[in-house]
Protein backbone atom coordinates (compact mmCIF):
# COMPACT_ATOMS: atom_id res chain seq x y z
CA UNK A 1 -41.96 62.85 19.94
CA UNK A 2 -43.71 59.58 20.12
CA UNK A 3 -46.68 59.12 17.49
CA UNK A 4 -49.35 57.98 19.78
CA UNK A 5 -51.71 56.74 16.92
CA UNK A 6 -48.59 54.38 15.33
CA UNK A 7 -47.81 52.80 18.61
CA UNK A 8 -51.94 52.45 19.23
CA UNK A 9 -51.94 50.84 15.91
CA UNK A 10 -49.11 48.98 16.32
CA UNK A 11 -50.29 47.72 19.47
CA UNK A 12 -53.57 46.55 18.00
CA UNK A 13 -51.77 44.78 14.83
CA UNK A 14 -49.56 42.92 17.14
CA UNK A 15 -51.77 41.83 19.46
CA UNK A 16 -54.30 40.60 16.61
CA UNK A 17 -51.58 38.47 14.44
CA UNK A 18 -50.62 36.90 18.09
CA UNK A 19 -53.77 35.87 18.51
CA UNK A 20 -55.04 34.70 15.43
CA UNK A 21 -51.93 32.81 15.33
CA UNK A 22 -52.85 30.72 18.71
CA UNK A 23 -56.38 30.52 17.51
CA UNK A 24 -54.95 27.79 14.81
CA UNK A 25 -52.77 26.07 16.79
CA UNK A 26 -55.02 23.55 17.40
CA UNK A 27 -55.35 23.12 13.36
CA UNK A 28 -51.39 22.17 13.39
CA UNK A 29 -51.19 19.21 13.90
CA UNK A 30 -55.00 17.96 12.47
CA UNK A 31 -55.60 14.40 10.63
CA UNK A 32 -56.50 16.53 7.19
CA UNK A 33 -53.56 17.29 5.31
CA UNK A 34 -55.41 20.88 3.53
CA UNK A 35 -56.34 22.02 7.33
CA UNK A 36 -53.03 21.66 8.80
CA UNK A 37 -51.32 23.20 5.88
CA UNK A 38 -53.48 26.12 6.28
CA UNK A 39 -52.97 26.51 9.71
CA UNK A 40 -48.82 26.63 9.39
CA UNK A 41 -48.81 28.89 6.72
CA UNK A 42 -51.70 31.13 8.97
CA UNK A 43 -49.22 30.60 11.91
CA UNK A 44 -45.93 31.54 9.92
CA UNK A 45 -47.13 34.57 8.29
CA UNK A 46 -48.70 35.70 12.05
CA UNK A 47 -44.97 35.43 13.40
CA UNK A 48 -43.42 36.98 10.34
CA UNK A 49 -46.24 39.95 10.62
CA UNK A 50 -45.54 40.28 14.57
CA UNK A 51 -41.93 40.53 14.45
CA UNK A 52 -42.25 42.68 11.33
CA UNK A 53 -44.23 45.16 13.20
CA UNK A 54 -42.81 44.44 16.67
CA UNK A 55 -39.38 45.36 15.11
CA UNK A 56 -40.04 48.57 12.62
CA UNK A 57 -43.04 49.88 14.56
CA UNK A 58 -42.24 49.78 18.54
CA UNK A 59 -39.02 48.47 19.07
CA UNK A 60 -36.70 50.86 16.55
CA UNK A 61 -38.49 53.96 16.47
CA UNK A 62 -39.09 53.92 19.94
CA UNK A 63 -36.23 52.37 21.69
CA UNK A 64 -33.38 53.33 19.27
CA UNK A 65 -34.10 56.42 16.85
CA UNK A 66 -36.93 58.12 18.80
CA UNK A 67 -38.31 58.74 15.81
CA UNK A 68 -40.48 57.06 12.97
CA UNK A 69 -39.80 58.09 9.29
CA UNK A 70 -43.48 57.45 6.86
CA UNK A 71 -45.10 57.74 9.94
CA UNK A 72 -48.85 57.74 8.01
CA UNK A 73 -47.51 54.89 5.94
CA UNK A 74 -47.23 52.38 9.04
CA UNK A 75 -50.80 53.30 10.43
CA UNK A 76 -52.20 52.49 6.82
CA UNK A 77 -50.35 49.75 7.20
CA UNK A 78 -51.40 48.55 10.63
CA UNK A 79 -54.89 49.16 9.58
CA UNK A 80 -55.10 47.13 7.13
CA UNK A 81 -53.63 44.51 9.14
CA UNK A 82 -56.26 44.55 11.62
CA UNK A 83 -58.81 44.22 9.12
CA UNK A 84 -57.15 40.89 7.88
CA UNK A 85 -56.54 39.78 11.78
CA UNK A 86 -60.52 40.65 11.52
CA UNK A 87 -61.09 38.14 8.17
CA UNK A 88 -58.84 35.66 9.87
CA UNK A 89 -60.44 35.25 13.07
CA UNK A 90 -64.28 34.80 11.15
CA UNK A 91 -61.88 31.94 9.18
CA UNK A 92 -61.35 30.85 12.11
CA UNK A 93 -64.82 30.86 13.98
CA UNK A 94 -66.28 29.04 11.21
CA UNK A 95 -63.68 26.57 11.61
CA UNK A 96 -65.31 25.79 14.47
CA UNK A 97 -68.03 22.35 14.18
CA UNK A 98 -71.50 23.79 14.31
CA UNK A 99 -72.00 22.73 17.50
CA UNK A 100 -70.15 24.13 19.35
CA UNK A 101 -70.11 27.63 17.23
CA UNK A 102 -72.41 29.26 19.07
CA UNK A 103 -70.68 29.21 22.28
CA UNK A 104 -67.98 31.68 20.40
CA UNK A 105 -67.91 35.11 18.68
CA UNK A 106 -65.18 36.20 16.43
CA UNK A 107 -63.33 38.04 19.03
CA UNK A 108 -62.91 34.76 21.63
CA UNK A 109 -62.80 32.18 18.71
CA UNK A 110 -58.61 32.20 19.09
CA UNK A 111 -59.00 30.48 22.47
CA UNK A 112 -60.76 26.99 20.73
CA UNK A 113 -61.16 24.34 21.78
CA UNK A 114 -59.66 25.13 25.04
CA UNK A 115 -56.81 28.11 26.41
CA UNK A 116 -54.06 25.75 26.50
CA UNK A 117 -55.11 22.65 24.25
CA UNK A 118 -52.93 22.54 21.50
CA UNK A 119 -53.79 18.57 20.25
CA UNK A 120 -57.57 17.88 20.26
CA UNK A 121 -58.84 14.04 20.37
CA UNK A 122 -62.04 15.59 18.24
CA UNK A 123 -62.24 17.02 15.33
CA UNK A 124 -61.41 21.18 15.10
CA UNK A 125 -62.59 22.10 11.93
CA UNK A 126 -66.20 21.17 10.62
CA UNK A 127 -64.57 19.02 7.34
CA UNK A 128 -62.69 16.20 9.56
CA UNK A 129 -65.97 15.08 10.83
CA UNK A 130 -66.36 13.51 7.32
CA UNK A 131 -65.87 9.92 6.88
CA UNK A 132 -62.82 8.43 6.22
């Protein structure tokens, strides 16, 4: 029997850490060495947190066993991953330069500055517009 609210979760979690990891791509490969930092270690643990849960929550129980042992565990779990995919993505909208901020909300901030940009020739965060 498949455990509609753990895949639903699951879903939700994996989707989220995806995209809060694209929404700092742009930050990779920035002029300030804090920013870019931040953004590798915000884009490793996204990958380590969608595998995780691509691996334990969807792929085994479903595909393999059938079956999901601490089912209530994982949902918990997957909650509270949401919320931080929630606390990342504000990170990242106010990463944004004033600016341009209002033309985002925290649910479309992961596409900045552009869908498939992943170098910007501007500055992505509101910091690198400081003075050299």
């Amino acid at each position: 029997m498949i455990d509609y609210l753990l895949v639903s979760s699951s879903l939700f979690a994996i989707t989220g850490v995806a995209m809060l990891a694209y929404g700092y791509r742009a930050s990779l490969f920035s002029g300030d060495p804090a920013t870019r930092w931040f953004a590798w270690s915000m884009a490793l643990l996204c990958a380590s947190i969608f595998w995780r849960r691509a691996t334990w929550d969807l792929i085994n129980p479903i595909v393999i066993a059938g079956q999901v042992d601490q089912r209530h565990w994982n949902i918990a779990f997957n909650v509270l991953c949401i919320a931080g995919v929630y606390a990342g993505l504000q990170a990242r909208l106010l990463l944004i330069p004033q600016a341009e901020r209002w033309r985002w909300h925290w649910f479309t901030c992961w596409m900045h500055p552009g869908l498939l940009r992943f170098r910007t020739d501007r500055p992505v965060a509101p910091h690198e517009d400081r003075q050299r």
